[in-house]
N, C-alpha and C. Protein backbone atom coordinates (compact mmCIF):
# COMPACT_ATOMS: atom_id res chain seq x y z
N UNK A 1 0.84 -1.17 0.00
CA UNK A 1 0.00 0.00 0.00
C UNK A 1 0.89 1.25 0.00
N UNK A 2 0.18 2.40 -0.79
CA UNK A 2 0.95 3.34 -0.72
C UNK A 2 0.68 4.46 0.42
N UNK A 3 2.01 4.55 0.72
CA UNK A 3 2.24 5.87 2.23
C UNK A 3 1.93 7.12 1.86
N UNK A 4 3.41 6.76 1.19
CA UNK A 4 3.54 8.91 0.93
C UNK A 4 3.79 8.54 -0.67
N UNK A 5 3.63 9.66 -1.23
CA UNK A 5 3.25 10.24 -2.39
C UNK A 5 4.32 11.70 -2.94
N UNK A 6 4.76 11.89 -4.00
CA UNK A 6 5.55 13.20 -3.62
C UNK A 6 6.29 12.85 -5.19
N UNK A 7 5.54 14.19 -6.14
CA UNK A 7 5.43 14.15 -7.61
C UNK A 7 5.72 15.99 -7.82
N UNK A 8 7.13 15.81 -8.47
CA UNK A 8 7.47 17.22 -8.69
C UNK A 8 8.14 17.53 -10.44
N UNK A 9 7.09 18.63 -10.71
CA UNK A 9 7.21 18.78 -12.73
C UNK A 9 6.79 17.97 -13.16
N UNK A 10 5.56 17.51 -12.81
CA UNK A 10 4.75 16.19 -14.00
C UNK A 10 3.62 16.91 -14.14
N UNK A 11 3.54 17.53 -16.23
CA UNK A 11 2.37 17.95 -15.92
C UNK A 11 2.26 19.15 -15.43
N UNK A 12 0.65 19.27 -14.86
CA UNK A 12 0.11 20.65 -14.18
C UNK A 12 0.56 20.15 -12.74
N UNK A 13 1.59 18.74 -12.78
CA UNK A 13 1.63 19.01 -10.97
C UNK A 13 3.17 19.45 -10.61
N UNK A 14 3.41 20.73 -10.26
CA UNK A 14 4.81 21.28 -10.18
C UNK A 14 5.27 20.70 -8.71
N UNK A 15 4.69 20.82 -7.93
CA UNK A 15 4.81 20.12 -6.63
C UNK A 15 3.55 19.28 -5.44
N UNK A 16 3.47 18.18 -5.52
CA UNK A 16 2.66 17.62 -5.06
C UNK A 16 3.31 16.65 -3.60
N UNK A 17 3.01 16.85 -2.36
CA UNK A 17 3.30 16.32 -1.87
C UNK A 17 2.09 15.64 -0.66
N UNK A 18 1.96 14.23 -0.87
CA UNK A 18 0.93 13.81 -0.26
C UNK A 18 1.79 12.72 0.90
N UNK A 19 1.41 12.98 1.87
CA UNK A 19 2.26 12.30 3.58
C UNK A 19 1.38 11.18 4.02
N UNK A 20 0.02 11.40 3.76
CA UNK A 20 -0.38 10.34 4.79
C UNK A 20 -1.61 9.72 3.82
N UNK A 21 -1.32 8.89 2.68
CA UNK A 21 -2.52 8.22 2.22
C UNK A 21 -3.10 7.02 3.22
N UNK A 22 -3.76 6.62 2.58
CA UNK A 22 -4.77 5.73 3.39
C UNK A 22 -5.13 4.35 2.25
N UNK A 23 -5.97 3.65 2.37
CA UNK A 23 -6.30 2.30 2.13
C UNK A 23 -7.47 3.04 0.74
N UNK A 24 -8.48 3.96 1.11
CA UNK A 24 -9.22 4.33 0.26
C UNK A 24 -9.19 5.85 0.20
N UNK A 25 -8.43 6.66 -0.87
CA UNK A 25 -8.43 8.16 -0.78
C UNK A 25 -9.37 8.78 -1.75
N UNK A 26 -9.94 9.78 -1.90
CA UNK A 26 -10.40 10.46 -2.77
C UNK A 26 -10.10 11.82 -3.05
N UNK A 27 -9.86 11.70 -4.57
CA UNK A 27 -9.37 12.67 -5.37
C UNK A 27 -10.47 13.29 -6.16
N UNK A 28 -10.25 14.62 -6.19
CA UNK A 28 -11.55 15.64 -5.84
C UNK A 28 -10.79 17.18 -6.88
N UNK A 29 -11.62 17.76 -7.63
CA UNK A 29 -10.93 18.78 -7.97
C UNK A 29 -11.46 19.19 -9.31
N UNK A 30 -11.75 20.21 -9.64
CA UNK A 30 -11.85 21.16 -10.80
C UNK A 30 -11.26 20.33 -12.32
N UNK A 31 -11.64 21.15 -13.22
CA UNK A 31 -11.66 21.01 -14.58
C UNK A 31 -9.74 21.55 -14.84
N UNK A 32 -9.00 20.29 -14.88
CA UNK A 32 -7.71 21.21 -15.02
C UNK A 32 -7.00 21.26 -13.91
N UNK A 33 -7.10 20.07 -12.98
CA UNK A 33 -6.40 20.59 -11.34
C UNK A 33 -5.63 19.35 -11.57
N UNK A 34 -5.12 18.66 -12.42
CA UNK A 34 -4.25 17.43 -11.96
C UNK A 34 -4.53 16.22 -11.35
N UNK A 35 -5.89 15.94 -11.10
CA UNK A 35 -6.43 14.58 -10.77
C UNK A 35 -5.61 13.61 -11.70
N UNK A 36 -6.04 13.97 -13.02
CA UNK A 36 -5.36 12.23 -14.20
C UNK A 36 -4.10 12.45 -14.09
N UNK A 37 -3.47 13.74 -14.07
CA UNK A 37 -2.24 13.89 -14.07
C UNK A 37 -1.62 12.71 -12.73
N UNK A 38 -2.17 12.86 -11.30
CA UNK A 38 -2.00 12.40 -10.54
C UNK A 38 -2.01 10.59 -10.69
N UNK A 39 -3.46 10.31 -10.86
CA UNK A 39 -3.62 9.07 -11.26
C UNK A 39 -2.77 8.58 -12.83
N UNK A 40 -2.14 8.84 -13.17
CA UNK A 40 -1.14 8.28 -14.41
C UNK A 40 -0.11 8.34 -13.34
N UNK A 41 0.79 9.21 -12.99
CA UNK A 41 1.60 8.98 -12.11
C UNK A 41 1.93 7.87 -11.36
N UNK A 42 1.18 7.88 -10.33
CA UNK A 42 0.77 6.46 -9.75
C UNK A 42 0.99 5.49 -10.27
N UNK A 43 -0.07 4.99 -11.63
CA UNK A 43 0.15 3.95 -12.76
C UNK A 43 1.46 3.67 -13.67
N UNK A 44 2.11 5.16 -13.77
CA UNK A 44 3.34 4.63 -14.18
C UNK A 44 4.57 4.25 -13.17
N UNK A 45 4.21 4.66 -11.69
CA UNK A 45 5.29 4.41 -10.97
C UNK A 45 4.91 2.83 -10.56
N UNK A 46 4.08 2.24 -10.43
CA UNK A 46 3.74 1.29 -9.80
C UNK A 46 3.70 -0.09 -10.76
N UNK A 47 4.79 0.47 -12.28
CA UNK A 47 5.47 -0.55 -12.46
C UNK A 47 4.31 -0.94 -13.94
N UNK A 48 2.98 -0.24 -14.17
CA UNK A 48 2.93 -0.73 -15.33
C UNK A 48 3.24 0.12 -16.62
N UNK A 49 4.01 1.10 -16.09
CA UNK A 49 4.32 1.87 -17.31
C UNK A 49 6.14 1.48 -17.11
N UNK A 50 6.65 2.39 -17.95
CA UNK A 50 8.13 2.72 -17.69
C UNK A 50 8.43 4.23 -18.45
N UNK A 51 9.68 4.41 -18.26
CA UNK A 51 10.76 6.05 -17.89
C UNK A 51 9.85 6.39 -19.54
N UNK A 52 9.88 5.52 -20.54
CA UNK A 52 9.49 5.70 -21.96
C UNK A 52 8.46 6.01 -22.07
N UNK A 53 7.28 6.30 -21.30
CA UNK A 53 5.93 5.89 -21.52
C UNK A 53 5.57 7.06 -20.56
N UNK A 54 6.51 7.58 -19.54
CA UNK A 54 6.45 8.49 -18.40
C UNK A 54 6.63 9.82 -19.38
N UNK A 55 7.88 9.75 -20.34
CA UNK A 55 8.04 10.75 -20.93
C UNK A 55 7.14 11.13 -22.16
N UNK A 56 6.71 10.08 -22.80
CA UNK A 56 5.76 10.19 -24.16
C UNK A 56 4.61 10.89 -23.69
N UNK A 57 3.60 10.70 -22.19
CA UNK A 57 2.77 11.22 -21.92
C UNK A 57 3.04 12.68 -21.73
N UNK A 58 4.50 13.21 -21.49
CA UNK A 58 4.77 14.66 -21.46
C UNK A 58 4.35 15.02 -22.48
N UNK A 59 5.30 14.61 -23.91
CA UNK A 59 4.85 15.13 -25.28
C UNK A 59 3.57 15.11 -25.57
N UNK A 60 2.60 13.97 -25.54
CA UNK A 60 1.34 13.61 -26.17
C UNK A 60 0.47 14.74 -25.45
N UNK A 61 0.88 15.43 -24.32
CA UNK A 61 0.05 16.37 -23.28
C UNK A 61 0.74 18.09 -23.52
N UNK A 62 1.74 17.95 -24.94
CA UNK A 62 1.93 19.06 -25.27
C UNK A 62 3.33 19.93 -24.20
N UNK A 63 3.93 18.80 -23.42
CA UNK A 63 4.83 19.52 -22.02
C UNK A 63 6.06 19.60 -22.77
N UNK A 64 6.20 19.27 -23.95
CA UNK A 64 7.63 19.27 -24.23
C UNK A 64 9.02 19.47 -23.44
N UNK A 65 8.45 21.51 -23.35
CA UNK A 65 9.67 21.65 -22.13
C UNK A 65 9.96 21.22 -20.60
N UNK A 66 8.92 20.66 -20.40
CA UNK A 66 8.48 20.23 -19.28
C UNK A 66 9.78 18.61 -18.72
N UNK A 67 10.88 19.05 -18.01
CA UNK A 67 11.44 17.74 -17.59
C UNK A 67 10.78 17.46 -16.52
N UNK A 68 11.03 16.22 -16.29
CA UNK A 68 10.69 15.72 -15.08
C UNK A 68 11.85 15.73 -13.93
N UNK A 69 11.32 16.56 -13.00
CA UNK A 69 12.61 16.55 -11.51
C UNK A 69 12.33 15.62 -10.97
N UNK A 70 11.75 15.28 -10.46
CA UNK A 70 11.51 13.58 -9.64
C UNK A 70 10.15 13.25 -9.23
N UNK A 71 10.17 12.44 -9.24
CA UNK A 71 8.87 11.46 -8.29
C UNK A 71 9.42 10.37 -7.43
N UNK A 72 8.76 10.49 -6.16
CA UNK A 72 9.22 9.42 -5.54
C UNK A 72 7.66 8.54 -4.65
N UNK A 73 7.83 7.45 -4.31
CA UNK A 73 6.87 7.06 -3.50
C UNK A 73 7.38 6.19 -2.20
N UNK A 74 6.33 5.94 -1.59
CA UNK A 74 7.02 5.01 -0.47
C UNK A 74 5.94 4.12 -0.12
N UNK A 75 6.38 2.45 -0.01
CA UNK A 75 5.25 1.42 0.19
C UNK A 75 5.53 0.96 1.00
């Protein structure tokens, strides 16, 4: 299960830092706030994506300049 959470330059999420998930969380938010952004994240860290597939979603989402500084998680 995932703990902490903590996603920085992916996307509309420049800094995201989540400390204390839980078993069932809900993600909540406006037209444009980084929910899918969030949930792809997740999906690619948790092993069914990879670094190739992390970066293509930059381009395909128009981020070009957009690198990625890190993501990290903790289980």
């Amino acid at each position: 299960m995932l703990e902490k959470l903590h996603i920085r330059n992916y996307r509309i999420l420049r800094e995201l830092k989540i400390d204390q998930l839980r078993r069932i969380n809900l993600i909540a938010g406006g037209n444009n706030s980084g929910k899918t952004s969030l949930l792809e994240a997740i999906f690619l860290l948790g092993g069914a994506g990879s670094a190739h597939l992390l970066m293509n979603a930059n381009v395909t989402r128009g981020d070009l300049g957009a690198a990625i500084q890190g993501v990290s998680i903790q289980i």
